[in-house]
Protein backbone atom coordinates (compact mmCIF):
# COMPACT_ATOMS: atom_id res chain seq x y z
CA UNK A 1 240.17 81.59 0.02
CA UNK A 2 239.50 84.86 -1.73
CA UNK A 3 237.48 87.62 0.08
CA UNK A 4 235.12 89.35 -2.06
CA UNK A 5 232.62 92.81 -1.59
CA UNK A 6 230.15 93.30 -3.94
CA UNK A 7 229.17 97.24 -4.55
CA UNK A 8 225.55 97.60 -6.79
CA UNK A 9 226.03 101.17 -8.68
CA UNK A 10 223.25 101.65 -11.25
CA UNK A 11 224.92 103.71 -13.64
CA UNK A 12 222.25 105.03 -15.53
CA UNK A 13 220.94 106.96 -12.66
CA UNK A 14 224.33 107.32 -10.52
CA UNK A 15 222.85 105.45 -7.60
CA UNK A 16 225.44 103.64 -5.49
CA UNK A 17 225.23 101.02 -2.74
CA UNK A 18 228.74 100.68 -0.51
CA UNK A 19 229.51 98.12 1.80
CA UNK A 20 231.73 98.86 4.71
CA UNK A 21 231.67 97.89 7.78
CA UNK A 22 227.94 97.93 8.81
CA UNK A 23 226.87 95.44 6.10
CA UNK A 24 226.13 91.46 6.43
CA UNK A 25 227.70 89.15 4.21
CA UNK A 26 225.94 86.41 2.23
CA UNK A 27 226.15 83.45 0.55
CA UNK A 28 223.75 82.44 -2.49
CA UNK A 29 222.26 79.12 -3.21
CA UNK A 30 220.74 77.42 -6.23
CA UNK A 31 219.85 74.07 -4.35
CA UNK A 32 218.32 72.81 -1.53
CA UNK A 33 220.47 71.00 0.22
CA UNK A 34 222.91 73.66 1.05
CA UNK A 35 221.01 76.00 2.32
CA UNK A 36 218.82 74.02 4.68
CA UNK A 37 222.81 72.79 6.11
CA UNK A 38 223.20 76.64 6.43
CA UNK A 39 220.04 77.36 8.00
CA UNK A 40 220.51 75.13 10.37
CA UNK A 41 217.43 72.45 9.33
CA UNK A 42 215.18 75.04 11.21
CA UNK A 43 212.97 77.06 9.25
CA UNK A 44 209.09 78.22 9.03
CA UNK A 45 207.52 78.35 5.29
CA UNK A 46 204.75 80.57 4.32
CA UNK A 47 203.03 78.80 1.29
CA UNK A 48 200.71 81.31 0.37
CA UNK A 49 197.50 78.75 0.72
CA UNK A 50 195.15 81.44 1.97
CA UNK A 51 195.69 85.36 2.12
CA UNK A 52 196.97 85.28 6.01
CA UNK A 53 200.31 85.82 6.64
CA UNK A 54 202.48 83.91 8.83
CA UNK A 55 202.73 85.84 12.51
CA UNK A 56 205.54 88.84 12.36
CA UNK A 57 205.52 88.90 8.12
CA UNK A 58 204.59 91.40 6.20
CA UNK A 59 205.19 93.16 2.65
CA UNK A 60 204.73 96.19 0.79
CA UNK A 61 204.02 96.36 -3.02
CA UNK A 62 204.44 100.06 -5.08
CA UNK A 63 202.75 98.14 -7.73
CA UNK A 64 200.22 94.51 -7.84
CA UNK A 65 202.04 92.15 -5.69
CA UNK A 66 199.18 90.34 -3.84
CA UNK A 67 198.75 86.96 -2.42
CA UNK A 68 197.42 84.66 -5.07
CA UNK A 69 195.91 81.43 -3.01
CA UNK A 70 194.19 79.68 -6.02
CA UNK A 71 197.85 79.17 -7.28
CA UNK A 72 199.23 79.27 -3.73
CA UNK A 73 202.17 81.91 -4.47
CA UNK A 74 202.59 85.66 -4.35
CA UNK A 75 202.34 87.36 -7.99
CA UNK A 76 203.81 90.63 -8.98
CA UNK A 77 203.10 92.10 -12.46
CA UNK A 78 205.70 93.76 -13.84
CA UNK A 79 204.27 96.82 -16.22
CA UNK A 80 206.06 97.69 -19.25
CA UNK A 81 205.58 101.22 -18.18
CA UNK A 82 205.25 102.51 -14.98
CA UNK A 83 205.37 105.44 -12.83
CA UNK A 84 207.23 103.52 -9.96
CA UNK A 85 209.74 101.48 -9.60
CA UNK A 86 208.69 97.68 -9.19
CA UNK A 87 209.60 95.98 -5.81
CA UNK A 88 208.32 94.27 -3.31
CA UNK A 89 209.65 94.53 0.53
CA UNK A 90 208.98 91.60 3.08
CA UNK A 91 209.45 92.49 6.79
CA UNK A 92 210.22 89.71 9.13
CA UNK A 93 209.64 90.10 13.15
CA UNK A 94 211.75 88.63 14.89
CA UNK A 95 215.06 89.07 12.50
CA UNK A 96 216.07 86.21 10.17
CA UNK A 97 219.39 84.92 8.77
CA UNK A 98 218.24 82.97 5.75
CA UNK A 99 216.00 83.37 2.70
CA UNK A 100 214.80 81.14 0.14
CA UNK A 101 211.42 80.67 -2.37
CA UNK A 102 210.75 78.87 -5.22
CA UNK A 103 210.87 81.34 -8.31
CA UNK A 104 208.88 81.46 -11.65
CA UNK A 105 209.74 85.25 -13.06
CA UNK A 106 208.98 84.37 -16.54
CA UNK A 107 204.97 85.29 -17.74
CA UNK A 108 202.82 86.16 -20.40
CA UNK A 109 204.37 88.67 -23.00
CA UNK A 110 207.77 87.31 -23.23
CA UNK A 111 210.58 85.79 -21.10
CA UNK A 112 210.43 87.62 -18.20
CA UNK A 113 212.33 89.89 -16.31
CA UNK A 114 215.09 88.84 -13.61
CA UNK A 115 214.59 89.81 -10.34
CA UNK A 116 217.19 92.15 -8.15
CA UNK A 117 217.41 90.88 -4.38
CA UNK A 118 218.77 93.63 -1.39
CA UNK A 119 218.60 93.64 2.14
CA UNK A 120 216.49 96.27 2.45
CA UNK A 121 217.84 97.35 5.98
CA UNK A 122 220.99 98.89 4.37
CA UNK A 123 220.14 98.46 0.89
CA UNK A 124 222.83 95.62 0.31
CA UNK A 125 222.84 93.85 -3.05
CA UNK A 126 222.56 89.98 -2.45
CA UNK A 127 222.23 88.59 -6.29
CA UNK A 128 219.77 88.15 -9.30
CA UNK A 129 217.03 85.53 -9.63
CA UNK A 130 217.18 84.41 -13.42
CA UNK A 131 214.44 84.58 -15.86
CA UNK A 132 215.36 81.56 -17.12
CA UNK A 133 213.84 79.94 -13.71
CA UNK A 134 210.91 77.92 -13.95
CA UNK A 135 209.91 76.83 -10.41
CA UNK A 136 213.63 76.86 -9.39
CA UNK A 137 215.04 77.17 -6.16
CA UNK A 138 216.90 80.66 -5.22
CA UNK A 139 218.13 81.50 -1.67
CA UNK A 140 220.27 83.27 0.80
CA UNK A 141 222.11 83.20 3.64
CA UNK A 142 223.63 85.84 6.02
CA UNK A 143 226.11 85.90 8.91
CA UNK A 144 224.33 89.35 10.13
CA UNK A 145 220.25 88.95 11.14
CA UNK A 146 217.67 91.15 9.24
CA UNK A 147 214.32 92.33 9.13
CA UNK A 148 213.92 93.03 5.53
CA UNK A 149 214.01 91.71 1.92
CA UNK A 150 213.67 93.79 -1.49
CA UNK A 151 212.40 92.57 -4.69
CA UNK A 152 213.31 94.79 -7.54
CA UNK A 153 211.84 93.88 -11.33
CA UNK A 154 215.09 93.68 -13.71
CA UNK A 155 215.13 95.23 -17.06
CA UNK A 156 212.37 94.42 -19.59
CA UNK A 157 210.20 96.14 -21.97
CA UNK A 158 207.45 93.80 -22.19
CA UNK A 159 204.48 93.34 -18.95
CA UNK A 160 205.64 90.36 -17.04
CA UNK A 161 204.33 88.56 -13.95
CA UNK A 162 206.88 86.49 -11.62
CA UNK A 163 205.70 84.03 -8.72
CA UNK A 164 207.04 83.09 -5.95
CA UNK A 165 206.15 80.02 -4.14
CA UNK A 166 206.92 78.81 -0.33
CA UNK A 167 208.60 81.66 1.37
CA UNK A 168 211.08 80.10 3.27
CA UNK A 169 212.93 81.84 6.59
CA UNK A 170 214.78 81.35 8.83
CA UNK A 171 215.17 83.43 12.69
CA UNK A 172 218.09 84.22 14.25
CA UNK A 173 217.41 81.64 17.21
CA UNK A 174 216.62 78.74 15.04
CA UNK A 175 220.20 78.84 13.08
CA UNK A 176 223.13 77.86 15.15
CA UNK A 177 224.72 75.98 12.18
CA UNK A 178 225.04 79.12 10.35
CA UNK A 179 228.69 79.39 11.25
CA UNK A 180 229.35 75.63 10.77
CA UNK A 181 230.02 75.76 7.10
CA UNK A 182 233.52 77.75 8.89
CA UNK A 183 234.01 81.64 8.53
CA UNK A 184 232.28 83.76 5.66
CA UNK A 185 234.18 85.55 3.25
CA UNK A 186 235.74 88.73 5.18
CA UNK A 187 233.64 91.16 2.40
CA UNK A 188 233.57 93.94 5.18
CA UNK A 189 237.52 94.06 4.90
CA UNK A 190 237.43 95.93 1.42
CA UNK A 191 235.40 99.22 0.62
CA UNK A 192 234.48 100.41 -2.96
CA UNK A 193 233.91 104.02 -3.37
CA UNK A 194 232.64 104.78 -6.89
CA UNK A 195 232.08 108.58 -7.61
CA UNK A 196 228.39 109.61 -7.61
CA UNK A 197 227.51 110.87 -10.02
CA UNK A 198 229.31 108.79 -12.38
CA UNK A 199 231.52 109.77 -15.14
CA UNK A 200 233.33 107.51 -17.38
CA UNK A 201 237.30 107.75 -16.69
CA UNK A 202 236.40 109.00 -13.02
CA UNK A 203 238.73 106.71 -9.96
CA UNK A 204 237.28 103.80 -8.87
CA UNK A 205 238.79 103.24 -5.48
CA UNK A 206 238.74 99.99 -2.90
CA UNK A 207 240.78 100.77 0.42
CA UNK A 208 240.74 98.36 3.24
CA UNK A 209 242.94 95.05 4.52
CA UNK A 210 244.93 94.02 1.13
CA UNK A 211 243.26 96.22 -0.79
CA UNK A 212 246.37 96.36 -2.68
CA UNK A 213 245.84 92.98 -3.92
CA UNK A 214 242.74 93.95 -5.43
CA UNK A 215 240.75 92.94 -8.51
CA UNK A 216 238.47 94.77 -10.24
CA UNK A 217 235.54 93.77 -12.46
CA UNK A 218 232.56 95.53 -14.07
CA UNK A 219 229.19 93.00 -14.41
CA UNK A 220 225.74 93.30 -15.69
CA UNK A 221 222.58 92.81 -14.32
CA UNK A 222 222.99 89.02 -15.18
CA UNK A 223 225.83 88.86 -13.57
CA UNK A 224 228.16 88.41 -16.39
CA UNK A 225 231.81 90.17 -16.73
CA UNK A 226 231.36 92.50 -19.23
CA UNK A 227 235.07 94.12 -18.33
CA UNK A 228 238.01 93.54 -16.17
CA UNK A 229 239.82 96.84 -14.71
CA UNK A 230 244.04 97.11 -14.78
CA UNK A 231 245.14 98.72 -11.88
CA UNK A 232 246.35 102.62 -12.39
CA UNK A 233 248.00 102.84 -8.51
CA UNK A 234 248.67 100.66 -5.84
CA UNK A 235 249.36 101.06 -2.19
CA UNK A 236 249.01 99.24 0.65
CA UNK A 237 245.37 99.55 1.77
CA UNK A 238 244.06 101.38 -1.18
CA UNK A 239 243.98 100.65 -5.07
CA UNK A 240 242.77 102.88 -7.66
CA UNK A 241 241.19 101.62 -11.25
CA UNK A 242 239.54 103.62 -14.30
CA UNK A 243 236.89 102.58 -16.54
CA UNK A 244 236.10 104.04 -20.08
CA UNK A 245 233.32 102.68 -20.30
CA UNK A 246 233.77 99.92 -22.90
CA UNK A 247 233.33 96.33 -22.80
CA UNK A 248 235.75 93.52 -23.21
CA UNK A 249 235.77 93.79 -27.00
CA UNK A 250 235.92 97.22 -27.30
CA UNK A 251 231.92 98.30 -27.24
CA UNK A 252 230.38 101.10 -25.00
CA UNK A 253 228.63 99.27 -22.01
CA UNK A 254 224.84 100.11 -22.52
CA UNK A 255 223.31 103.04 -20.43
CA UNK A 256 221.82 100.30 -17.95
CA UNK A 257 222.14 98.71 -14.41
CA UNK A 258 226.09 97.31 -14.17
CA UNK A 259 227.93 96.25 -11.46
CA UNK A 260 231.31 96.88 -9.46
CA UNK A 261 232.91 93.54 -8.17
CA UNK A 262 236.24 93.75 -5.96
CA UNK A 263 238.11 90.87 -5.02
CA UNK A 264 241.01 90.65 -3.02
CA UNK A 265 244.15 88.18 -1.19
């Protein structure tokens, strides 16, 4: 089995994310099944029929999310211009290990904009809803408890809207299967450290357990591999890589969100 740590570094803005030891590790789901058998079966929904919140749940729009009961789902707009930038955090009291909804982030104006998932408590990138989803099921699961989920709009020029439709969570106490799909990738064992600011041809390190048996990748927002790194130095526990900023086929990487994916043994 591999062991993988995911590090989100916006580029464009030199912003950087790092997970070391204090972060959870997760596993994403596009169906059902799997993540109730991670949850654990037991789970409490928040369909959005009326503008009351389950007890202990909360959120925080900087922009228009608001409960929308005639369609039973929260909306967000997503403005084409805006002074902000877009999210949505849900709190959760008690902690939960597992989150899941029912995602439409397509809307008038065009094809929509993905959506950018963190746990807010320490700012750790769990994946990208699709704009392609219609309705779809997108979820999580992590072997840490947390209070806090972030919605961040994706890139798009056009006004969008997304929905999202049964909130589905899970607590702490209600998951003792979480651990019965057997041990979680060890992410915490690797560390990326990515210069910040950062400049093109600058070392991309990863230290930690094998680290010398690293793989590095660079991704965008979609999640696709846009270039993969050769190693400059190896050592046992630490690996260095470069990036000139190209692509694959030899094109400059756009001046937009990308991320840094390191595997290792």
């Amino acid at each position: 089995m591999r062991r993988d740590a995911l590090l989100g570094a916006i580029l464009a803005i030199s912003t950087v994310w790092t997970i070391g030891d204090s972060s959870a590790t997760t596993r994403v789901y596009t169906e059902e099944t799997g993540w109730q058998n991670a949850a654990g079966g037991s789970y409490l929904t928040e369909d959005f029929a009326d503008t009351l919140l389950n007890p202990g749940v909360s959120f925080v729009s900087t922009e228009s999310g608001h409960i929308n009961p005639q369609h039973e789902c929260y909306q967000y707009v997503l403005p084409s211009q805006s002074q902000n930038e877009p999210m949505t955090t849900w709190t959760f009291e008690p902690q939960i290990v597992a989150y899941r909804g029912d995602w439409t982030p397509g809307g008038p104006g065009g094809s929509g904009n993905s959506l950018w998932v963190f746990i807010a408590d320490d700012s750790l990138y769990v994946g990208s809803i699709p704009n392609s989803h219609d309705g779809e099921f997108w979820g999580f699961v992590s072997d840490a408890p947390f209070s806090s989920v972030r919605l961040v709009g994706g890139p798009g020029t056009h006004q969008e809207h997304y929905c999202l439709d049964d909130m589905v969570y899970a607590s702490d106490a209600g998951t003792g299967d979480v651990e019965s799909l057997g041990p979680f990738p060890a992410t915490r064992r690797l560390v990326l450290r990515v210069p910040s600011p950062y400049g093109v041809g600058q070392t991309i390190r990863v230290t930690g357990h094998r680290a010398a048996e690293a793989s590095v990748g660079i991704f965008d927002a979609q999640g696709r591999l846009l270039r993969s790194l050769a190693a400059t130095r190896r050592h046992e526990g630490e690996v260095d890589f470069r990036w000139d900023g190209s692509t694959a086929d030899g094109q400059m990487a756009p001046a937009s969100a990308l991320f840094v994916r390191a595997q290792g043994g």
